[in-house]
C-alpha atoms as a PDB file:
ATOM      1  CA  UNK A   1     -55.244 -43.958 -67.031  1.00  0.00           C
ATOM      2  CA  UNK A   2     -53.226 -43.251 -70.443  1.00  0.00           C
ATOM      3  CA  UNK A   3     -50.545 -44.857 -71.242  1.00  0.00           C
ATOM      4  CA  UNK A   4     -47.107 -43.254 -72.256  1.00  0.00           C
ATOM      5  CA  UNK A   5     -46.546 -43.901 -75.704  1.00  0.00           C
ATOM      6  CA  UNK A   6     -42.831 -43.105 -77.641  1.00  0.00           C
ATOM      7  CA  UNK A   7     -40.381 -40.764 -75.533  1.00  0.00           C
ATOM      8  CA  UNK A   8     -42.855 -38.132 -74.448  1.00  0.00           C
ATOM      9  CA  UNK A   9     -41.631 -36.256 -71.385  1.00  0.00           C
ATOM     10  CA  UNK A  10     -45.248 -35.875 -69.588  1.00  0.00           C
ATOM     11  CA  UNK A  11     -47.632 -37.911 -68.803  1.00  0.00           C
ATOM     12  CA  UNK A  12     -51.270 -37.407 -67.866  1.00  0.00           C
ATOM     13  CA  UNK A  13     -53.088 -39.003 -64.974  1.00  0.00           C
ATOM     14  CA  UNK A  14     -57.421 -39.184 -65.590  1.00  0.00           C
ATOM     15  CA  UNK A  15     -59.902 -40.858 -64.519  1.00  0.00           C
ATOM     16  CA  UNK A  16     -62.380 -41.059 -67.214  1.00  0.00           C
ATOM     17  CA  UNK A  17     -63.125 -44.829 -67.049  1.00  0.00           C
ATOM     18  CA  UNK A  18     -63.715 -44.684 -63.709  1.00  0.00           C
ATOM     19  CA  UNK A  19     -65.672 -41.217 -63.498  1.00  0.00           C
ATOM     20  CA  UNK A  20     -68.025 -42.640 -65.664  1.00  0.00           C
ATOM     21  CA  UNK A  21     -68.836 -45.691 -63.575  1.00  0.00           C
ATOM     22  CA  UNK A  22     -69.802 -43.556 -60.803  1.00  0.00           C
ATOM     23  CA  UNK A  23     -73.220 -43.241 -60.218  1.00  0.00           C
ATOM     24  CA  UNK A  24     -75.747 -40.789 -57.722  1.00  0.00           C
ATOM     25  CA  UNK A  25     -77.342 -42.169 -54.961  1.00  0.00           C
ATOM     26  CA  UNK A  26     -81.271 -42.494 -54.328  1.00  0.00           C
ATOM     27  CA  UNK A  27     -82.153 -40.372 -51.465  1.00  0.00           C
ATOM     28  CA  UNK A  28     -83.321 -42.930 -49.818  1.00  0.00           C
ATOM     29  CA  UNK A  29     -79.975 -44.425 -49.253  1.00  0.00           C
ATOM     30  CA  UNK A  30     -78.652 -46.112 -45.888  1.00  0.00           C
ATOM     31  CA  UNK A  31     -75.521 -44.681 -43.884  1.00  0.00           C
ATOM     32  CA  UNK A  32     -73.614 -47.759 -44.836  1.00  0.00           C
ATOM     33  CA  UNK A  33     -74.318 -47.476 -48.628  1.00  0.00           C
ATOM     34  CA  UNK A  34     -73.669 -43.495 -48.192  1.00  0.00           C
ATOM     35  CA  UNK A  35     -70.007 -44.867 -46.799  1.00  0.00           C
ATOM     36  CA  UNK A  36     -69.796 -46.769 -49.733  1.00  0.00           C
ATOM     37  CA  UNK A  37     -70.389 -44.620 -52.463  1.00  0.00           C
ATOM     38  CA  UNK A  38     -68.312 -42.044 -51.037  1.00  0.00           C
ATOM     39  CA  UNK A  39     -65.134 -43.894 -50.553  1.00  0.00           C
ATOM     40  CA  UNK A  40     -65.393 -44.501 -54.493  1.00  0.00           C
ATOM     41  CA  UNK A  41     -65.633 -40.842 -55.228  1.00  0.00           C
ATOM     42  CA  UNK A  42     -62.478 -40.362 -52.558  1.00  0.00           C
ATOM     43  CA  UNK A  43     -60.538 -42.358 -55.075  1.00  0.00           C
ATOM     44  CA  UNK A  44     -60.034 -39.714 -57.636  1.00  0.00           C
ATOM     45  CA  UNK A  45     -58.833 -36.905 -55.152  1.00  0.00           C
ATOM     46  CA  UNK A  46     -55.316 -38.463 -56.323  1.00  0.00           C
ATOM     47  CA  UNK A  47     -56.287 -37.104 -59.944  1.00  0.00           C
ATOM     48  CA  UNK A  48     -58.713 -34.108 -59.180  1.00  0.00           C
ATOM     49  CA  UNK A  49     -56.960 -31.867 -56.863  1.00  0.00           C
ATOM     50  CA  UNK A  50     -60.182 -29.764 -57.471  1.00  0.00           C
ATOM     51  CA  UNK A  51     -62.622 -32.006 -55.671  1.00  0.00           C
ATOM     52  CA  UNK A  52     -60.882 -32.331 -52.362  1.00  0.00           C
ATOM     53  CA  UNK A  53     -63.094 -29.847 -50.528  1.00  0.00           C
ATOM     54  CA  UNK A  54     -66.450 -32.230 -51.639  1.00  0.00           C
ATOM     55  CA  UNK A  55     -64.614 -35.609 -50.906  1.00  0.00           C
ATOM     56  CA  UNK A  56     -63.147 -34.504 -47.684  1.00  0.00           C
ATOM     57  CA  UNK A  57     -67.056 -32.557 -46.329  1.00  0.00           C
ATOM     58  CA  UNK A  58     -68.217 -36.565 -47.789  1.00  0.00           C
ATOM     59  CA  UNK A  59     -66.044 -38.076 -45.327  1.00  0.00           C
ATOM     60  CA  UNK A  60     -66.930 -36.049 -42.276  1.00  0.00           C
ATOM     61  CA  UNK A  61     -70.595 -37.310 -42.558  1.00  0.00           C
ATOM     62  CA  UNK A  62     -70.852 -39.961 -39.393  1.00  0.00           C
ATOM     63  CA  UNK A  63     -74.145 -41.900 -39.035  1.00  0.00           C
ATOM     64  CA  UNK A  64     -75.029 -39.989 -35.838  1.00  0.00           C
ATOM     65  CA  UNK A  65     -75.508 -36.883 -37.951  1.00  0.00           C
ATOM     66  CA  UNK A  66     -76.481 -38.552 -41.901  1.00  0.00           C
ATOM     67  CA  UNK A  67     -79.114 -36.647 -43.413  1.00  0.00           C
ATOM     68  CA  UNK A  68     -80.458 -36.374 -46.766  1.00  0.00           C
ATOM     69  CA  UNK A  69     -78.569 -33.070 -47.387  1.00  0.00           C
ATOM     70  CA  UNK A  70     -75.763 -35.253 -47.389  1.00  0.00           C
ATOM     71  CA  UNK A  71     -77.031 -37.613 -50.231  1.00  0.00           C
ATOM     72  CA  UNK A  72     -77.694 -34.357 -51.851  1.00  0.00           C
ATOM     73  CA  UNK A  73     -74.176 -32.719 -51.267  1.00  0.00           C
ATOM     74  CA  UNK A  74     -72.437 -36.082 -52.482  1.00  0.00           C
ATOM     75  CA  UNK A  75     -74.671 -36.512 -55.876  1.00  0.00           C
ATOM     76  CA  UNK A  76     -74.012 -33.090 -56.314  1.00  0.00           C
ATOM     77  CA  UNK A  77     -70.421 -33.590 -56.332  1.00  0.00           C
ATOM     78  CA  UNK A  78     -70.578 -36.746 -58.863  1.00  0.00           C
ATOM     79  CA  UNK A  79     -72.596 -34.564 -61.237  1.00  0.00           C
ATOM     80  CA  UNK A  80     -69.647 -31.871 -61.104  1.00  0.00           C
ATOM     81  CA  UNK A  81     -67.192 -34.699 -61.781  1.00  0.00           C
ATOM     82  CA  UNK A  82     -69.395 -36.313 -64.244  1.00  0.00           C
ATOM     83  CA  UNK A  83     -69.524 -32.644 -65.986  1.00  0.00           C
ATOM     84  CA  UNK A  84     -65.764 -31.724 -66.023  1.00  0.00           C
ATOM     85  CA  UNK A  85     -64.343 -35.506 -66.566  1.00  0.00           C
ATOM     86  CA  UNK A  86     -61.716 -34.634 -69.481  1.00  0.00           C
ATOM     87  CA  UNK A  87     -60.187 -32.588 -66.546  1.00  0.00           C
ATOM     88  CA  UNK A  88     -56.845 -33.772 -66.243  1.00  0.00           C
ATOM     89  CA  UNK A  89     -53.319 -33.708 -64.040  1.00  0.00           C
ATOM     90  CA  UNK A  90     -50.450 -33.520 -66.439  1.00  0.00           C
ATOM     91  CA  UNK A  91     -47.033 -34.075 -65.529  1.00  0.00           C
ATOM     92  CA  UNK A  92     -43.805 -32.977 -67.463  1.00  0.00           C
ATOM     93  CA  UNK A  93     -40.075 -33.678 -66.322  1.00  0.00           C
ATOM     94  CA  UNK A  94     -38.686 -30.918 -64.468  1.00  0.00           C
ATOM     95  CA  UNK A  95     -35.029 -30.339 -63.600  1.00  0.00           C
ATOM     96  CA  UNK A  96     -34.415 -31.033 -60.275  1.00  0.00           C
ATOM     97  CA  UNK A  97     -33.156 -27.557 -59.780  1.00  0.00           C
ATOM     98  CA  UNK A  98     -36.278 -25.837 -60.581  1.00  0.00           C
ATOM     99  CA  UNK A  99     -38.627 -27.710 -58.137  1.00  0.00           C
ATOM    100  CA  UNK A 100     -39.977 -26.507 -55.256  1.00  0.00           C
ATOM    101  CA  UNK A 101     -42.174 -27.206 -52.053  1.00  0.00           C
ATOM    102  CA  UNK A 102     -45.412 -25.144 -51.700  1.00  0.00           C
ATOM    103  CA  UNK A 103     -47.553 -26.461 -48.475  1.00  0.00           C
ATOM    104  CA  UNK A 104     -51.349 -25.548 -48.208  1.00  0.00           C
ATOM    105  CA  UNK A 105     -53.519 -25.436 -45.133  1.00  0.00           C
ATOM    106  CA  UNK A 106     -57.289 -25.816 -44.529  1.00  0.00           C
ATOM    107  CA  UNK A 107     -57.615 -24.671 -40.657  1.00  0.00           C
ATOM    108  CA  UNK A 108     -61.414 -24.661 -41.025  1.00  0.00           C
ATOM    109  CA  UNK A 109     -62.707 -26.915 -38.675  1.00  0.00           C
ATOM    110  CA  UNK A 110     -66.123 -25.003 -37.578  1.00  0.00           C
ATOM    111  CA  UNK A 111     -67.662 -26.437 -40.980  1.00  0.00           C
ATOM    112  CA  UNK A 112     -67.595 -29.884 -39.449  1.00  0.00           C
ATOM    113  CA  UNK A 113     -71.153 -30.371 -38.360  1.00  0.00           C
ATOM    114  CA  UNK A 114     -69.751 -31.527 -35.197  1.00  0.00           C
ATOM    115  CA  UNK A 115     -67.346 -28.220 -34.539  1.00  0.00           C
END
């Protein structure tokens, strides 16, 4: 992450460092290296607001239903990361008066390959 420097009024929060050590996994990789490697790429969701659909379909993987189209799903993600890296969250100070709450909702459940 970047450091604030002088009396700017934003900050931005990457990733870049850790995007880069990220690495694909061999298709012939285990369920509990699969487990692994994903919870590494669930660590930038807190910067990449963008990859949440990826990291959360990653997560629903259990071992009863791990398949290769998984390992190809998740290295398919880390090459999208890898590709847009200088992506980045900036935040700038905001009155208090001006912020609001906006809520989003993801009610699809039938993409879970277990319904």
């Amino acid at each position: 992450m970047r450091t604030l420097t002088g009396a700017s009024s934003s900050f931005p929060l990457d990733h870049v460092a850790y995007i880069d050590a990220l690495t694909r996994v061999p298709s012939s990789t285990c369920y509990e290296d699969f487990v692994r490697a994903r919870s590494s790429l669930a660590w930038l969701v807190h910067g990449r607001p963008d990859l949440c659909c990826a990291i959360n379909r990653a997560a629903q993987v259990t071992v009863v239903f791990f398949a290769e189209r998984h390992l190809k799903e998740f290295n398919k993600a880390v090459k999208h990361v890898k590709a847009t890296k200088d992506l980045v969250l900036k935040y700038t100070k905001r009155r208090r008066e001006s912020l609001h709450l906006r809520v989003y909702d993801d009610a699809s459940f039938a993409s879970n390959d277990d319904l």
